[in-house]
C-alpha atoms as a PDB file:
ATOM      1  CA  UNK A   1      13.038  21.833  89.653  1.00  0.00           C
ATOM      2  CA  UNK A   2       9.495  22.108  91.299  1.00  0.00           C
ATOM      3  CA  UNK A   3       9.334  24.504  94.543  1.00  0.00           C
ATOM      4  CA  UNK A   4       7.513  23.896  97.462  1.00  0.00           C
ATOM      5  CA  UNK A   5       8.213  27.501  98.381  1.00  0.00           C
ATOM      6  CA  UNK A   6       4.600  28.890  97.455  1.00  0.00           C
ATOM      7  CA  UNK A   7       1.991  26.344 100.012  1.00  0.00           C
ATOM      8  CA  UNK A   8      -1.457  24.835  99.161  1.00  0.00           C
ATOM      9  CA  UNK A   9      -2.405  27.002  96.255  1.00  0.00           C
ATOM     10  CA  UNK A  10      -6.410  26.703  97.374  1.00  0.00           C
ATOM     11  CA  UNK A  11      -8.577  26.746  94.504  1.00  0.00           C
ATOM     12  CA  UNK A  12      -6.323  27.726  92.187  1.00  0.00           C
ATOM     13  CA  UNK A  13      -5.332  24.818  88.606  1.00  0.00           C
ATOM     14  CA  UNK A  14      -2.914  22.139  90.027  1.00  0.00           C
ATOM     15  CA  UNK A  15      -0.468  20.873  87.692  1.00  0.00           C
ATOM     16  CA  UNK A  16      -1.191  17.076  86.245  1.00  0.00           C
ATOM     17  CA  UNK A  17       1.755  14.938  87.129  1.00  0.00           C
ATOM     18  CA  UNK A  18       3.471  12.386  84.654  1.00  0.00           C
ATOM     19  CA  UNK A  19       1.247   9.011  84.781  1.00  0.00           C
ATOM     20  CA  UNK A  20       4.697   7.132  83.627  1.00  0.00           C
ATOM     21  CA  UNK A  21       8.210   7.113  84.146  1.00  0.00           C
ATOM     22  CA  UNK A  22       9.716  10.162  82.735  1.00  0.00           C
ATOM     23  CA  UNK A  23      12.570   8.636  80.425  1.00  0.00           C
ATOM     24  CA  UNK A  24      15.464  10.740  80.261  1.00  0.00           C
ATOM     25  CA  UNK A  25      14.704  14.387  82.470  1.00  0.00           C
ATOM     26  CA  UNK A  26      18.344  15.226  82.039  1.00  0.00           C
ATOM     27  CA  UNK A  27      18.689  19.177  82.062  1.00  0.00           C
ATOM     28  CA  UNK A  28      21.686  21.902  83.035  1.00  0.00           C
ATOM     29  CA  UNK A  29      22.517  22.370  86.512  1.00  0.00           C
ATOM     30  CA  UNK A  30      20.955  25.383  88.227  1.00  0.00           C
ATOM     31  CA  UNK A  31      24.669  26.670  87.542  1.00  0.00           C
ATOM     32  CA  UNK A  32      24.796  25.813  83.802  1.00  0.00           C
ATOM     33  CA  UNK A  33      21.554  27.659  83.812  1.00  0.00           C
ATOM     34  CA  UNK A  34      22.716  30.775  85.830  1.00  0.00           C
ATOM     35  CA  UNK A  35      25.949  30.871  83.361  1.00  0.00           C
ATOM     36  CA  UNK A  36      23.609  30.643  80.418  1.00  0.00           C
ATOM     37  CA  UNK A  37      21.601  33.373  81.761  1.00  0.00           C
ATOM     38  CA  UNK A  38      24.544  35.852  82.732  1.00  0.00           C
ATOM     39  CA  UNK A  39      25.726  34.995  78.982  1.00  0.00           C
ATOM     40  CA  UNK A  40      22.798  36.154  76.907  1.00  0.00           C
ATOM     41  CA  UNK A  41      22.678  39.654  77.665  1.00  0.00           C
ATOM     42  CA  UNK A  42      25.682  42.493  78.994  1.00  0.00           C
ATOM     43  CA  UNK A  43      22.980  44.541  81.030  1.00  0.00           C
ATOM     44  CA  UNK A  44      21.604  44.030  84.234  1.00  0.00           C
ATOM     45  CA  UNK A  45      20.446  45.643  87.417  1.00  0.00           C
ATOM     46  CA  UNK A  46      23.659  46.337  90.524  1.00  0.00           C
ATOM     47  CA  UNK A  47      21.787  46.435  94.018  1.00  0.00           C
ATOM     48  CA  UNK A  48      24.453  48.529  96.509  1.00  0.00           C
ATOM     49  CA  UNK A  49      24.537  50.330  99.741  1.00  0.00           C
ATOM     50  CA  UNK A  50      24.235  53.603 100.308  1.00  0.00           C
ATOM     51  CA  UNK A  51      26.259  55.319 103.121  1.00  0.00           C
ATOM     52  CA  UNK A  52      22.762  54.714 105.158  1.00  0.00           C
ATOM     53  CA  UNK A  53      23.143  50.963 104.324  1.00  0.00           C
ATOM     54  CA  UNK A  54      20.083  51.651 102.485  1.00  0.00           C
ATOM     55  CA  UNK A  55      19.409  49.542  98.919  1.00  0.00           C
ATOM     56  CA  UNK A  56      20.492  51.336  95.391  1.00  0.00           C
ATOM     57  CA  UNK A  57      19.912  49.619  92.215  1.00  0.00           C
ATOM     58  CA  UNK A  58      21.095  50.908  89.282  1.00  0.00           C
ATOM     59  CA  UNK A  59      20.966  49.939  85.358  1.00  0.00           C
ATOM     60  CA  UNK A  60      24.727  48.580  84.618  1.00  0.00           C
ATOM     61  CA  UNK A  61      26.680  47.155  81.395  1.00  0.00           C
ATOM     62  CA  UNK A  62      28.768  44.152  81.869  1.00  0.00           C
ATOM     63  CA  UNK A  63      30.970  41.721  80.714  1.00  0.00           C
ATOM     64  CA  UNK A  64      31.874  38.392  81.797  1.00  0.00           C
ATOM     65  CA  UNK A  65      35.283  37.461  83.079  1.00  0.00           C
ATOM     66  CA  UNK A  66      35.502  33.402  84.006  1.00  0.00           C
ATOM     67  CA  UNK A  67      32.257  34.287  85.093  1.00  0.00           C
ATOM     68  CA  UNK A  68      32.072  37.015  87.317  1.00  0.00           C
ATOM     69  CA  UNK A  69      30.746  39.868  86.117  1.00  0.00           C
ATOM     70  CA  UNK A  70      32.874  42.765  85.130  1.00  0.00           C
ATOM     71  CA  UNK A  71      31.540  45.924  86.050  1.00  0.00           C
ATOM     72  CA  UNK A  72      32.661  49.154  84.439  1.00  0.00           C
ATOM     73  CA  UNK A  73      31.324  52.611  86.851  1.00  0.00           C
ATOM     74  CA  UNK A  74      31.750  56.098  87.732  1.00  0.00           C
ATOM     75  CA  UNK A  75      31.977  56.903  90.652  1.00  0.00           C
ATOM     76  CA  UNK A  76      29.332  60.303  89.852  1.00  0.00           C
ATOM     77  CA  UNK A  77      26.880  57.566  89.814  1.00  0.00           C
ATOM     78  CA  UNK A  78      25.712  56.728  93.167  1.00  0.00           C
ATOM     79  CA  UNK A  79      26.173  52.682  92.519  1.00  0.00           C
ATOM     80  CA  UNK A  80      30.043  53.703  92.187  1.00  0.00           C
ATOM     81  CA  UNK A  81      30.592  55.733  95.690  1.00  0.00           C
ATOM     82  CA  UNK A  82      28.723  52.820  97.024  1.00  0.00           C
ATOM     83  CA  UNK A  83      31.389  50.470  95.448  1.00  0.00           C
ATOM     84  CA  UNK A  84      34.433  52.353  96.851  1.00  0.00           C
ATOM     85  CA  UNK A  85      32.603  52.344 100.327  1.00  0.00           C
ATOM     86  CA  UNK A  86      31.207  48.755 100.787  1.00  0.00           C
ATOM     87  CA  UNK A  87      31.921  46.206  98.298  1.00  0.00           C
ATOM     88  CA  UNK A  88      29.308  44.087  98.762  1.00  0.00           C
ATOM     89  CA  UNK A  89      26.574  43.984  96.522  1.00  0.00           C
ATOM     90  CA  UNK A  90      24.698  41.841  93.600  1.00  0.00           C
ATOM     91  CA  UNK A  91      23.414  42.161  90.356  1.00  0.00           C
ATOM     92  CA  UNK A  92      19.705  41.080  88.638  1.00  0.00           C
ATOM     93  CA  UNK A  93      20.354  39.507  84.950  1.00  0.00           C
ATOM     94  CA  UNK A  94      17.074  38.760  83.125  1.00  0.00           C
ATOM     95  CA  UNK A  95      17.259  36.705  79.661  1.00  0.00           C
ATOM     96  CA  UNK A  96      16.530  38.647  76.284  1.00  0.00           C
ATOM     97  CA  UNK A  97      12.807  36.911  75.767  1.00  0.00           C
ATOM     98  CA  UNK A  98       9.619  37.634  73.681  1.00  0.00           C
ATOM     99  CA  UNK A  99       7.532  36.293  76.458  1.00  0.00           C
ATOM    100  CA  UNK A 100       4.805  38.318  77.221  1.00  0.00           C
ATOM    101  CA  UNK A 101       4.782  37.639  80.830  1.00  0.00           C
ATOM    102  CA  UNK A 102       8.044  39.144  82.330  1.00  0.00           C
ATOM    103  CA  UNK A 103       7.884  36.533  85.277  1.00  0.00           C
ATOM    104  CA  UNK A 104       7.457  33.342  82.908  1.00  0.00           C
ATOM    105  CA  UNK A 105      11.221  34.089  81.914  1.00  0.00           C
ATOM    106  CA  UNK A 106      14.843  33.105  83.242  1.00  0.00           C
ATOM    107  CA  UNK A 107      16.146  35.408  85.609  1.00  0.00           C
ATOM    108  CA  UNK A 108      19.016  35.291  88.024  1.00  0.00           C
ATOM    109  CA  UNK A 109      20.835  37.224  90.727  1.00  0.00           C
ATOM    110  CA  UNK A 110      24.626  37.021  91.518  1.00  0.00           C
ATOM    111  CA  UNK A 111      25.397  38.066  94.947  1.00  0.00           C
ATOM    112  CA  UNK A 112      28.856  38.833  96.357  1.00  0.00           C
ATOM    113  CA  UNK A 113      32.188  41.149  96.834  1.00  0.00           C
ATOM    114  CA  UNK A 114      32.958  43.326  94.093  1.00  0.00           C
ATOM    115  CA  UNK A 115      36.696  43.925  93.947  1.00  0.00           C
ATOM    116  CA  UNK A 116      39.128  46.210  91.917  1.00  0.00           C
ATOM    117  CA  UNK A 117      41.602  43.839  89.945  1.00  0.00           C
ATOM    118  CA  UNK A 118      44.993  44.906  89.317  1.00  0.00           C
ATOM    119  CA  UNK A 119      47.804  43.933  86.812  1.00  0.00           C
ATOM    120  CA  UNK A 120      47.659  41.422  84.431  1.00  0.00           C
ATOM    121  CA  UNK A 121      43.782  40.700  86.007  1.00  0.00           C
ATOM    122  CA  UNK A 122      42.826  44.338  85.512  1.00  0.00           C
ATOM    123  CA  UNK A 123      44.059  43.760  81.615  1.00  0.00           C
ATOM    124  CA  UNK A 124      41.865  41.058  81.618  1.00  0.00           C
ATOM    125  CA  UNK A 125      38.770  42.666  83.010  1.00  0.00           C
ATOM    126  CA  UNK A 126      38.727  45.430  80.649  1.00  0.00           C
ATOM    127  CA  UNK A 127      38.890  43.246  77.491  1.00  0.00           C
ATOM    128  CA  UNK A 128      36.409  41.278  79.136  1.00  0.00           C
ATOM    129  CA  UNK A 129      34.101  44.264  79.500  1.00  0.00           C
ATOM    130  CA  UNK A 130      35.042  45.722  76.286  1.00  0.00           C
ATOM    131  CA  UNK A 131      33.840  42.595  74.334  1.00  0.00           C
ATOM    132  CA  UNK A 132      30.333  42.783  76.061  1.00  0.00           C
ATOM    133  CA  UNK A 133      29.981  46.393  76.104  1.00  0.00           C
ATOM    134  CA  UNK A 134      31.930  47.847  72.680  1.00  0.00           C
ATOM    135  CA  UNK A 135      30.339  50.957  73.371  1.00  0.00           C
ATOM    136  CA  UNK A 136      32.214  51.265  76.721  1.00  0.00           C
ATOM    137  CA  UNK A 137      35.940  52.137  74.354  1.00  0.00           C
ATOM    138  CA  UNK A 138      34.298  55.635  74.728  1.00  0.00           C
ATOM    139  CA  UNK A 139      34.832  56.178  78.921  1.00  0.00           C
ATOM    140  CA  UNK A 140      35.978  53.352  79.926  1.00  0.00           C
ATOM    141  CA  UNK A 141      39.512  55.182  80.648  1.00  0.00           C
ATOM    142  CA  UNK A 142      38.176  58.548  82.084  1.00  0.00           C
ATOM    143  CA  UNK A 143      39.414  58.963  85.451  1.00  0.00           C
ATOM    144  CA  UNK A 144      36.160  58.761  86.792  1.00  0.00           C
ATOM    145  CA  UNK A 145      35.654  55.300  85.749  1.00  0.00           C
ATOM    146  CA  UNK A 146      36.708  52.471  87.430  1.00  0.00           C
ATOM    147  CA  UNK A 147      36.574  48.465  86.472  1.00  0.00           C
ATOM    148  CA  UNK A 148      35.144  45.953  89.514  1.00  0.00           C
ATOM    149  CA  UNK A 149      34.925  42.310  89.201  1.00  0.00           C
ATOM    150  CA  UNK A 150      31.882  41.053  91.141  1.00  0.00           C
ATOM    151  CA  UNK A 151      33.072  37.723  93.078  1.00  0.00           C
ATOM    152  CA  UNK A 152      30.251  35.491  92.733  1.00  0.00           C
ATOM    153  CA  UNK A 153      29.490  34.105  96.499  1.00  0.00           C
ATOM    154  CA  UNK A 154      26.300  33.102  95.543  1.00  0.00           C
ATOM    155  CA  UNK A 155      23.510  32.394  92.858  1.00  0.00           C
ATOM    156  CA  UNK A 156      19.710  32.301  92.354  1.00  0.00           C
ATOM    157  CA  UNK A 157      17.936  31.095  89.150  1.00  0.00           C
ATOM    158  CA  UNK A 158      14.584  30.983  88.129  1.00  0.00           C
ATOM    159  CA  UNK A 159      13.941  29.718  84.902  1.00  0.00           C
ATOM    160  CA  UNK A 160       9.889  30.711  84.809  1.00  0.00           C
ATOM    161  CA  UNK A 161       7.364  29.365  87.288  1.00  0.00           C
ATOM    162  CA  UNK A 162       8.066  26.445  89.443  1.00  0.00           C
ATOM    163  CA  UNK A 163      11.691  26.269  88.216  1.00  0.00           C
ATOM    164  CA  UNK A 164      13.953  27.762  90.560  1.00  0.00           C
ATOM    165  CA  UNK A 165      17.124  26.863  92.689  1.00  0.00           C
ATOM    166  CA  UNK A 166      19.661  28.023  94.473  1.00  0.00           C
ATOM    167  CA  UNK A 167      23.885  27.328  93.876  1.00  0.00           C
ATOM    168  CA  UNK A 168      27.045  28.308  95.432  1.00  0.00           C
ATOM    169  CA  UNK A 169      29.850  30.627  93.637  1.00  0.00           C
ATOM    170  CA  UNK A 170      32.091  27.891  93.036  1.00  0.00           C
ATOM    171  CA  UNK A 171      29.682  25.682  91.275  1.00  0.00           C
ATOM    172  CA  UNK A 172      28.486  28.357  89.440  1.00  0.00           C
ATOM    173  CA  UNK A 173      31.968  29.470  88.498  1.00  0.00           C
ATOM    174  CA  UNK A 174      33.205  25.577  87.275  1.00  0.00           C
ATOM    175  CA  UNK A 175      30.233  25.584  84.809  1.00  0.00           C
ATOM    176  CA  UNK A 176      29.962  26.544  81.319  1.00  0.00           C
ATOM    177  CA  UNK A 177      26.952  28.221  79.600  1.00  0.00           C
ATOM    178  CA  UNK A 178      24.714  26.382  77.584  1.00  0.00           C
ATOM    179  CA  UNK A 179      26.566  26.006  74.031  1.00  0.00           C
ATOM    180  CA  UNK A 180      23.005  25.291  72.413  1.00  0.00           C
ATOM    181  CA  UNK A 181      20.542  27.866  73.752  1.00  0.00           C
ATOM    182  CA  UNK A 182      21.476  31.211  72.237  1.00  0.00           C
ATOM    183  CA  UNK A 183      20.917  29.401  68.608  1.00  0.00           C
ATOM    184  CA  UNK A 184      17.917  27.033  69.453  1.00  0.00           C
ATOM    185  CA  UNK A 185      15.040  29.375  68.749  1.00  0.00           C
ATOM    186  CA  UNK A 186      14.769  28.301  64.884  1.00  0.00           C
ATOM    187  CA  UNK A 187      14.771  24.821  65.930  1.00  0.00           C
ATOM    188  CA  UNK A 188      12.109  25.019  67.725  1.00  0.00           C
ATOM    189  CA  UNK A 189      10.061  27.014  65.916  1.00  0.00           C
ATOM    190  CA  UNK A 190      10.742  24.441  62.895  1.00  0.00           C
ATOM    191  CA  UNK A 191       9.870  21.283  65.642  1.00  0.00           C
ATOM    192  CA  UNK A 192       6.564  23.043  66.258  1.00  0.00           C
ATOM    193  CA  UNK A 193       5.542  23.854  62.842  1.00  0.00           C
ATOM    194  CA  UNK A 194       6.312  20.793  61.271  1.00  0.00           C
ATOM    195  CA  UNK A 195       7.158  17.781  63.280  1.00  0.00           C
ATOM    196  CA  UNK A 196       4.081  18.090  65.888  1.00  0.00           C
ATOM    197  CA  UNK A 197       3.496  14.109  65.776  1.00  0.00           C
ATOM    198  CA  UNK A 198       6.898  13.902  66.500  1.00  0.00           C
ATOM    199  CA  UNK A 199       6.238  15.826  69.892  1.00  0.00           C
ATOM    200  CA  UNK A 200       3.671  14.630  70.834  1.00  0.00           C
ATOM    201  CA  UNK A 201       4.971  11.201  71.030  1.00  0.00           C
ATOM    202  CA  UNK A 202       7.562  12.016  72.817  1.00  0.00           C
ATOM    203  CA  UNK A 203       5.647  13.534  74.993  1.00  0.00           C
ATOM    204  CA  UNK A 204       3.702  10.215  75.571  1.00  0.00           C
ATOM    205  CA  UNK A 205       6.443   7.681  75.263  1.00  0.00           C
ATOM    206  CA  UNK A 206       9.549   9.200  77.077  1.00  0.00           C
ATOM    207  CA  UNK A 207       7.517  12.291  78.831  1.00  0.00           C
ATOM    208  CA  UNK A 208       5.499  10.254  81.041  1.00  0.00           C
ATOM    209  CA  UNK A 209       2.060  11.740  79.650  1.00  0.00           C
ATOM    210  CA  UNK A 210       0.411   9.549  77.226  1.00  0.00           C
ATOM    211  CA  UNK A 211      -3.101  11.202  77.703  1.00  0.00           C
ATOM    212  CA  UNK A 212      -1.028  14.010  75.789  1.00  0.00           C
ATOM    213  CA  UNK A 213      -3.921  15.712  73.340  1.00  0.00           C
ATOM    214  CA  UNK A 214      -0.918  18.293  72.589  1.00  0.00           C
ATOM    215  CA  UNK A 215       2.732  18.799  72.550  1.00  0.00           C
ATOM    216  CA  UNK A 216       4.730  21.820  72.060  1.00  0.00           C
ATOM    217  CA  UNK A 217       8.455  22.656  72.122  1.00  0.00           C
ATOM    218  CA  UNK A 218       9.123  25.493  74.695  1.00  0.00           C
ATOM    219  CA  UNK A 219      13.113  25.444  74.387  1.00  0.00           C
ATOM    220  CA  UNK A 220      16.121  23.119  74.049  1.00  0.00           C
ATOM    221  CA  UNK A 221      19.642  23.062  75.316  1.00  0.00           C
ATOM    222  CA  UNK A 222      22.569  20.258  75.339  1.00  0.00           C
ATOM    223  CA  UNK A 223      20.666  18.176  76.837  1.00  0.00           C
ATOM    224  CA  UNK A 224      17.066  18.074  75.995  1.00  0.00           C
ATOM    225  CA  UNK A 225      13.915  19.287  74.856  1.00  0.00           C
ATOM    226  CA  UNK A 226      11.497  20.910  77.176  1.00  0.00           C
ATOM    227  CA  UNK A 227       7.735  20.255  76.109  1.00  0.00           C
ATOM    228  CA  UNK A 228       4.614  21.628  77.126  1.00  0.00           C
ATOM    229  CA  UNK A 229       1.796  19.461  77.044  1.00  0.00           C
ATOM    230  CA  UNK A 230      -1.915  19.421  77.423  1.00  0.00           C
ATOM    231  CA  UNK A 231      -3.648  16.448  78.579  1.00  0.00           C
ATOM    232  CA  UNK A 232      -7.313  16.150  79.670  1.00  0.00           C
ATOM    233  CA  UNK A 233      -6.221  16.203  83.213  1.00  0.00           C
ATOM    234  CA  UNK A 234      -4.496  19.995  82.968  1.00  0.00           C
ATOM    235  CA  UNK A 235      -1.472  21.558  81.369  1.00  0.00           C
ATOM    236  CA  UNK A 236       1.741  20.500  82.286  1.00  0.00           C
ATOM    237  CA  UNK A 237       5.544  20.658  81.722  1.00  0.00           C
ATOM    238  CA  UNK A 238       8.311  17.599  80.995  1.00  0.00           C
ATOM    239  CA  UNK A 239      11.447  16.975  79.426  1.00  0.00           C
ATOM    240  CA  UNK A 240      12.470  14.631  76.445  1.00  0.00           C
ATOM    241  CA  UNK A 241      16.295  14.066  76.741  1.00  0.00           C
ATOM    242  CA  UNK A 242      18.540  12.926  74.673  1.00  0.00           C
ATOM    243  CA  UNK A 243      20.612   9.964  74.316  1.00  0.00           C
ATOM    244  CA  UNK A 244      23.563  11.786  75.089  1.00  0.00           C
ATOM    245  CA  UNK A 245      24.506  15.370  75.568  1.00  0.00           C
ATOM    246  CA  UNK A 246      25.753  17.711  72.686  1.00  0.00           C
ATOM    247  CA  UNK A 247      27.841  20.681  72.497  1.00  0.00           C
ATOM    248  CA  UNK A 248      27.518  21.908  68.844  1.00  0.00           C
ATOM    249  CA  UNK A 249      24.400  23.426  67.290  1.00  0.00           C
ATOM    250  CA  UNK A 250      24.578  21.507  64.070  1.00  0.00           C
ATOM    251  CA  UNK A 251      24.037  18.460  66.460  1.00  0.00           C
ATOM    252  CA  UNK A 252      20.449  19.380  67.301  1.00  0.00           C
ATOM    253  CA  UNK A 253      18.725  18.007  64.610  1.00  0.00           C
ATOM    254  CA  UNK A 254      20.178  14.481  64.698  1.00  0.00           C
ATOM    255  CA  UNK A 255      19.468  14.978  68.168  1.00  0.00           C
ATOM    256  CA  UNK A 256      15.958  15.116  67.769  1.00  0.00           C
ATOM    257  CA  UNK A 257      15.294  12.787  65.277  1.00  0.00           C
ATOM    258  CA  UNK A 258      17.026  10.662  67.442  1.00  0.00           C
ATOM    259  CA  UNK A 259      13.965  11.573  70.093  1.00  0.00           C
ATOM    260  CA  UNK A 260      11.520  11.097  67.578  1.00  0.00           C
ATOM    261  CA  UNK A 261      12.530   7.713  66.679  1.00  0.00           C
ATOM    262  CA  UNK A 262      12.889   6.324  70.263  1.00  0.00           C
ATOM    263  CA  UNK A 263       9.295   7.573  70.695  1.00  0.00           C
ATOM    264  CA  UNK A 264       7.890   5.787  67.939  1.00  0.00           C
END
């Protein structure tokens, strides 16, 4: 979604907007997005409070439990006597990328309660960590070590610039990751090498840009294809979705021929 977080931006390149009815902008939720994020990666950043109620952040592991992140720490780390003291804290998850600009890629931060889970739900945690974070068999049952599930209050995502959006922990928590994302990259490396007509008629029949000089596919998911197009007017960003969501990878491709055909 666009922000209006940032004011008049002066001078600077304003964005072209669509000179026709976008078709289909269907895209995850700012909580698929955020689940999608917290799913491609078992490392992020844990922001605490020191005794001073001071700010720590720390490098962490993790694993994913329903969710909420499963935290495995020592408490020799300073993140770990924070935990035991106030359990409030949050964590910053950025998505594996080979963007060069850091900032042009999905980030998000999970803010909440950390708690200790016990019994059957402490059973769970650790095989939840330990599928993330194999490395972890080797101290995850010192004495000094201790699991924490973060409770997810609340969730920020930024998926580059201008895409951002806040959510609450129980949306977040009812949604699912993306099922396409983590295996889309060939796809649209193959859409951009070889079916370039394709995009960029779909990014002038169901994009709303048909001054579009250039298409090209910056990332899909269940429910679209996000293009970014250059027109004479500027560069700009819009969405090509599909006819109706899909959940399995080998359903991209009929997906976008699908696209390509409507935009004929």
């Amino acid at each position: 979604m666009a922000s209006s977080d940032h004011g008049d931006p002066g001078d600077g390149p304003s964005v072209p907007p669509p000179l026709t009815d976008v078709v289909n902008s269907a895209r995850p939720s700012p909580a698929e997005e955020a689940r999608t994020v917290a799913a491609s990666t078992n490392a992020a950043t844990v922001a605490t409070l020191t005794v001073d109620g001071d700010p720590w952040a720390s490098l962490i592991t993790y694993g994913l439990l329903d969710g909420d992140p499963v935290l495995c720490v020592s408490r020799l780390a300073e993140h770990g006597r924070n935990l035991d003291r106030d359990p409030r804290a949050s964590i910053a998850v950025v998505a594996p990328t080979a963007v060069v600009d850091p900032l042009a890629s999905s980030r998000i931060t999970l803010a909440g309660v950390a708690q200790r889970p016990t019994g059957q739900d402490a059973l769970a945690a650790r095989a939840a960590h330990l599928a993330a974070v194999p490395a972890a068999k080797y101290y995850i049952d010192y004495s000094d070590f201790s699991l924490w599930v973060l409770r997810v209050h609340r969730v920020r995502w930024v998926g580059g610039y201008g895409r951002m959006d806040s959510t609450t922990g129980a949306d977040y928590a009812a949604a699912a990751p993306d099922p396409i994302v983590p295996h889309a990259d060939r796809a649209v490396d193959h859409l951009n090498a070889d079916h370039a007509d394709s995009l960029l008629a779909m990014a002038r029949v169901l994009g709303g840009y048909p001054d579009t000089i250039e298409a090209v596919c910056t990332g899909a998911d269940r429910y679209g294809l996000d293009l970014k197009v250059t027109t004479p007017r500027g560069v700009a960003y819009t969405r090509a979705g599909y006819a109706t969501p899909i959940d399995r990878p080998d359903q991209l491709r009929a997906a976008a021929t699908e696209l390509a055909r409507r935009a004929e």
